[in-house]
Protein backbone atom coordinates (compact mmCIF):
# COMPACT_ATOMS: atom_id res chain seq x y z
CA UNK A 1 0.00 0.00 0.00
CA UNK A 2 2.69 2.30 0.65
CA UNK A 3 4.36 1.69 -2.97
CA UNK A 4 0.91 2.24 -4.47
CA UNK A 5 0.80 5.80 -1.98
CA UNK A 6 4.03 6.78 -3.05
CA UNK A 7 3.46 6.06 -6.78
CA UNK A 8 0.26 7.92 -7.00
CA UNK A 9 1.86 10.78 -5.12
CA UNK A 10 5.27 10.66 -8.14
CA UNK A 11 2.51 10.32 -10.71
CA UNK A 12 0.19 13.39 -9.28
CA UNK A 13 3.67 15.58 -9.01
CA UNK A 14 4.56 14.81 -12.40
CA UNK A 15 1.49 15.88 -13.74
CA UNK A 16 1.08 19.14 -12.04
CA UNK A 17 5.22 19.75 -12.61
CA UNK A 18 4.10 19.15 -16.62
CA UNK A 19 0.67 21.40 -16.25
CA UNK A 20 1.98 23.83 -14.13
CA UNK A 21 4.29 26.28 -16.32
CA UNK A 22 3.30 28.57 -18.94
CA UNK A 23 4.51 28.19 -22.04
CA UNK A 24 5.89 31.61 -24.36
CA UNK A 25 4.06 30.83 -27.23
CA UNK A 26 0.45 30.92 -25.69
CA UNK A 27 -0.63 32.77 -21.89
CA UNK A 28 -4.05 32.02 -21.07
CA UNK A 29 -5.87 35.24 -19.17
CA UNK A 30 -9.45 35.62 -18.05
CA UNK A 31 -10.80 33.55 -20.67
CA UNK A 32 -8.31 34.97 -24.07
CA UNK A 33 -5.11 33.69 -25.55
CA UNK A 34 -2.70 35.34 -26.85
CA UNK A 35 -0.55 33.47 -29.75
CA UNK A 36 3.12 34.87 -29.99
CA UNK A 37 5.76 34.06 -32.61
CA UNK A 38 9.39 34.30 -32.77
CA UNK A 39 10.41 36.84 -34.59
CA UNK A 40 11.95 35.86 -38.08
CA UNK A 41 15.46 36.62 -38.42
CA UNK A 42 15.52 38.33 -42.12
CA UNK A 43 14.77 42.13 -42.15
CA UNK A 44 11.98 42.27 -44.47
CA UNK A 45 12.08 44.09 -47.35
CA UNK A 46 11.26 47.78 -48.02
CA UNK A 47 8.84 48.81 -50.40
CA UNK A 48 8.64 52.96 -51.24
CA UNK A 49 5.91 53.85 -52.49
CA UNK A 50 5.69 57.70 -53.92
CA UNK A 51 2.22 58.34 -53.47
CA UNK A 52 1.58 62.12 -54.12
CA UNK A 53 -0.65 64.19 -51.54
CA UNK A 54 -3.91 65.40 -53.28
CA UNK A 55 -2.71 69.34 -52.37
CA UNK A 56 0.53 68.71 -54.26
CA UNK A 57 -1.06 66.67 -56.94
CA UNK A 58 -1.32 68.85 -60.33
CA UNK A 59 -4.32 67.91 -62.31
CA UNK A 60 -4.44 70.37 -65.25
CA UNK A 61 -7.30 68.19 -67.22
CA UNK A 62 -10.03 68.70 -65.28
CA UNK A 63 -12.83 71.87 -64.58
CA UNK A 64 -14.47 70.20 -61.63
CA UNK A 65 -17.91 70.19 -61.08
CA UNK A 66 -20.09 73.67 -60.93
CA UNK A 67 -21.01 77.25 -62.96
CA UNK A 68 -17.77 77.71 -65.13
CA UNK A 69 -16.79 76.03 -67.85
CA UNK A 70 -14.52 77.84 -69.20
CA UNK A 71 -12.21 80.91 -67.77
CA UNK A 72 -9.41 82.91 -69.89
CA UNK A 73 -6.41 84.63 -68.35
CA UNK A 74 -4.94 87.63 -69.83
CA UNK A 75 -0.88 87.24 -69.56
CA UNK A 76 -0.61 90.10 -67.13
CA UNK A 77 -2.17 90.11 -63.73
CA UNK A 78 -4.35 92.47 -63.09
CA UNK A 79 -3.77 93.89 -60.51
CA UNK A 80 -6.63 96.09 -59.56
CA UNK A 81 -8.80 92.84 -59.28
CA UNK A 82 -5.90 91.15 -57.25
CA UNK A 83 -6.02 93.68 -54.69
CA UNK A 84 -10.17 93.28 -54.64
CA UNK A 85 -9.30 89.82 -54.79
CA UNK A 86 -6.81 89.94 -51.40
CA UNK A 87 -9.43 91.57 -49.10
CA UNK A 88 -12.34 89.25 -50.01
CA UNK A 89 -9.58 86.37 -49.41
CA UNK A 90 -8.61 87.79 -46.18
CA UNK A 91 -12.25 88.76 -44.93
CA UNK A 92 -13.65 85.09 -46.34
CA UNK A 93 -10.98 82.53 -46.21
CA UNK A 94 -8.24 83.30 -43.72
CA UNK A 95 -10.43 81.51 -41.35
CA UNK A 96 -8.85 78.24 -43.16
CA UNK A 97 -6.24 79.03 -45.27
CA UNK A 98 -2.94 80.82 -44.81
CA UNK A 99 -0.29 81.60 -47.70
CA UNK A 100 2.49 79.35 -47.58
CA UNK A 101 1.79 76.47 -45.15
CA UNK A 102 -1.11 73.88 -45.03
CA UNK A 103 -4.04 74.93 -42.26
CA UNK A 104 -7.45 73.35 -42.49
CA UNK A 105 -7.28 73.90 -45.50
CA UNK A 106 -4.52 73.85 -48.37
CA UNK A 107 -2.00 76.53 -49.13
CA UNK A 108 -3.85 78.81 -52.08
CA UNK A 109 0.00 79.91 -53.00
CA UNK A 110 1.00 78.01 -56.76
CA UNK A 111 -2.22 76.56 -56.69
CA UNK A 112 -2.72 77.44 -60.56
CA UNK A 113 0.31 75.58 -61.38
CA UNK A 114 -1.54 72.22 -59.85
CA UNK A 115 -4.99 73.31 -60.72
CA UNK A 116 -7.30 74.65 -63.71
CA UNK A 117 -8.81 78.26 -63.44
CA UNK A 118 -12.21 76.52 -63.78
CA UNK A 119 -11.23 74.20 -61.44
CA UNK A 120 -10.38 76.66 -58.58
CA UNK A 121 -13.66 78.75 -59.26
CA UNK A 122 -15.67 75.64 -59.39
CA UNK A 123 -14.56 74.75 -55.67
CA UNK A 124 -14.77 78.19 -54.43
CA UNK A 125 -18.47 78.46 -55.49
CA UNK A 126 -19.67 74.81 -55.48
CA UNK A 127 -17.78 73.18 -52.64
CA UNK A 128 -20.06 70.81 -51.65
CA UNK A 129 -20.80 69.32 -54.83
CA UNK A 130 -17.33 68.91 -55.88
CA UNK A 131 -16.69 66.99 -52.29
CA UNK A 132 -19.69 64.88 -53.76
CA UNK A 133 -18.20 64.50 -57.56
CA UNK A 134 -14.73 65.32 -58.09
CA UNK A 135 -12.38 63.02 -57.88
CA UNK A 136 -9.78 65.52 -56.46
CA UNK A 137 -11.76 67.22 -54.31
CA UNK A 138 -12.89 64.05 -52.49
CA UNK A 139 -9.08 63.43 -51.97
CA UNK A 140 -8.77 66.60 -50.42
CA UNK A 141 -11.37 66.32 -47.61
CA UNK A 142 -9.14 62.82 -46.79
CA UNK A 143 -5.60 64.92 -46.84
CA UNK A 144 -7.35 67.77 -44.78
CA UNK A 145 -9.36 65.53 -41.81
CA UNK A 146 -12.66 65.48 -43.79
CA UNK A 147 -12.90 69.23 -43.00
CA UNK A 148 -14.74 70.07 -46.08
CA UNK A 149 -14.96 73.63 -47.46
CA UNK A 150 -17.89 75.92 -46.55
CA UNK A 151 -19.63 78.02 -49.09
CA UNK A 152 -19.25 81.44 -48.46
CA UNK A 153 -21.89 82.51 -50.99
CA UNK A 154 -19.67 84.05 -53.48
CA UNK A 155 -20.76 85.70 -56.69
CA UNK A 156 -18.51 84.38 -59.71
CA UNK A 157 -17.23 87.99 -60.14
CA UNK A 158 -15.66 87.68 -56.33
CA UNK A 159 -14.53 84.13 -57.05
CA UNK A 160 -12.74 85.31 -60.51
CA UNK A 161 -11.48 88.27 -58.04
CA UNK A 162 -10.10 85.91 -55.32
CA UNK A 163 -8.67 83.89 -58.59
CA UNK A 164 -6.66 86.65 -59.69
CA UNK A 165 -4.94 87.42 -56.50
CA UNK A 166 -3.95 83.77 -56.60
CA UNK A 167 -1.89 84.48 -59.58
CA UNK A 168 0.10 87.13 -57.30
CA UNK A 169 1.04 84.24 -55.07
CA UNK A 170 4.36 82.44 -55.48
């Protein structure tokens, strides 16, 4: 009887010696597992990818969606309707965007070297449709937080205004 005691006892350590550790592949906590593995030993390899941000992408093809079709720029700026241009920017638009660095909205400076006339027209007087429809301007809201452009219920005379004083920006 002993040798049966002392054999059940070996048999009953061995068991809870062989249950009793946690292995580093798999920890068991309040119900969930967690499966870990080793880390492999190659460094994996790099792939760059050059994707352009929508503000810096030019896209001189398209008019967007809204009123103008069609816009023509003498080769001199003029620069009586800059200056009418500069205070409706700065009285409607400052609230967003700022010359020379990205805000909550994009940079206006060399913004006709990325974008049509039409194009910038279209978006200052039919923002929320061209969120909707144009390609571009959908890749916009992304870039800028999906802070989409308010319409500030400008006549196309302003926006052509506000267009002009772009070309004075570098």
């Amino acid at each position: 009887m002993k040798t049966t005691i002392k054999g059940i006892l070996l048999l009953l350590a061995l068991i809870l010696m062989g249950c009793g550790g946690k292995k580093e592949e798999e920890k068991k906590e309040d119900g969930f597992s967690v499966q870990r593995k080793k880390a492999a030993t190659e460094q994996p390899v790099e792939t760059t990818t050059t994707e352009v941000k929508a503000s810096e992408r030019v896209d001189m093809g398209t008019k967007g969606v809204g009123p103008v079709k069609s816009v023509t720029l003498a080769p001199e700026v003029d620069q009586a309707l800059a200056a009418t241009g500069k205070g409706i920017y700065e009285q409607m638009c400052m609230a967003c965007h700022r010359v020379g660095k990205k805000f909550i909205g994009p940079a206006p400076n060399g913004v006709l070297e990325r974008r049509t006339p039409e194009w910038v027209m279209n978006m200052i007087l039919n923002p929320q449709e061209m969120v909707q429809q144009d390609p571009l301007a959908k890749d916009l809201l992304q870039e800028f937080n999906g802070s989409p452009m308010s319409n500030q219920g400008l006549t196309e005379d302003q926006a052509r205004a506000i267009l002009e004083y772009f070309r004075t920006l570098q």
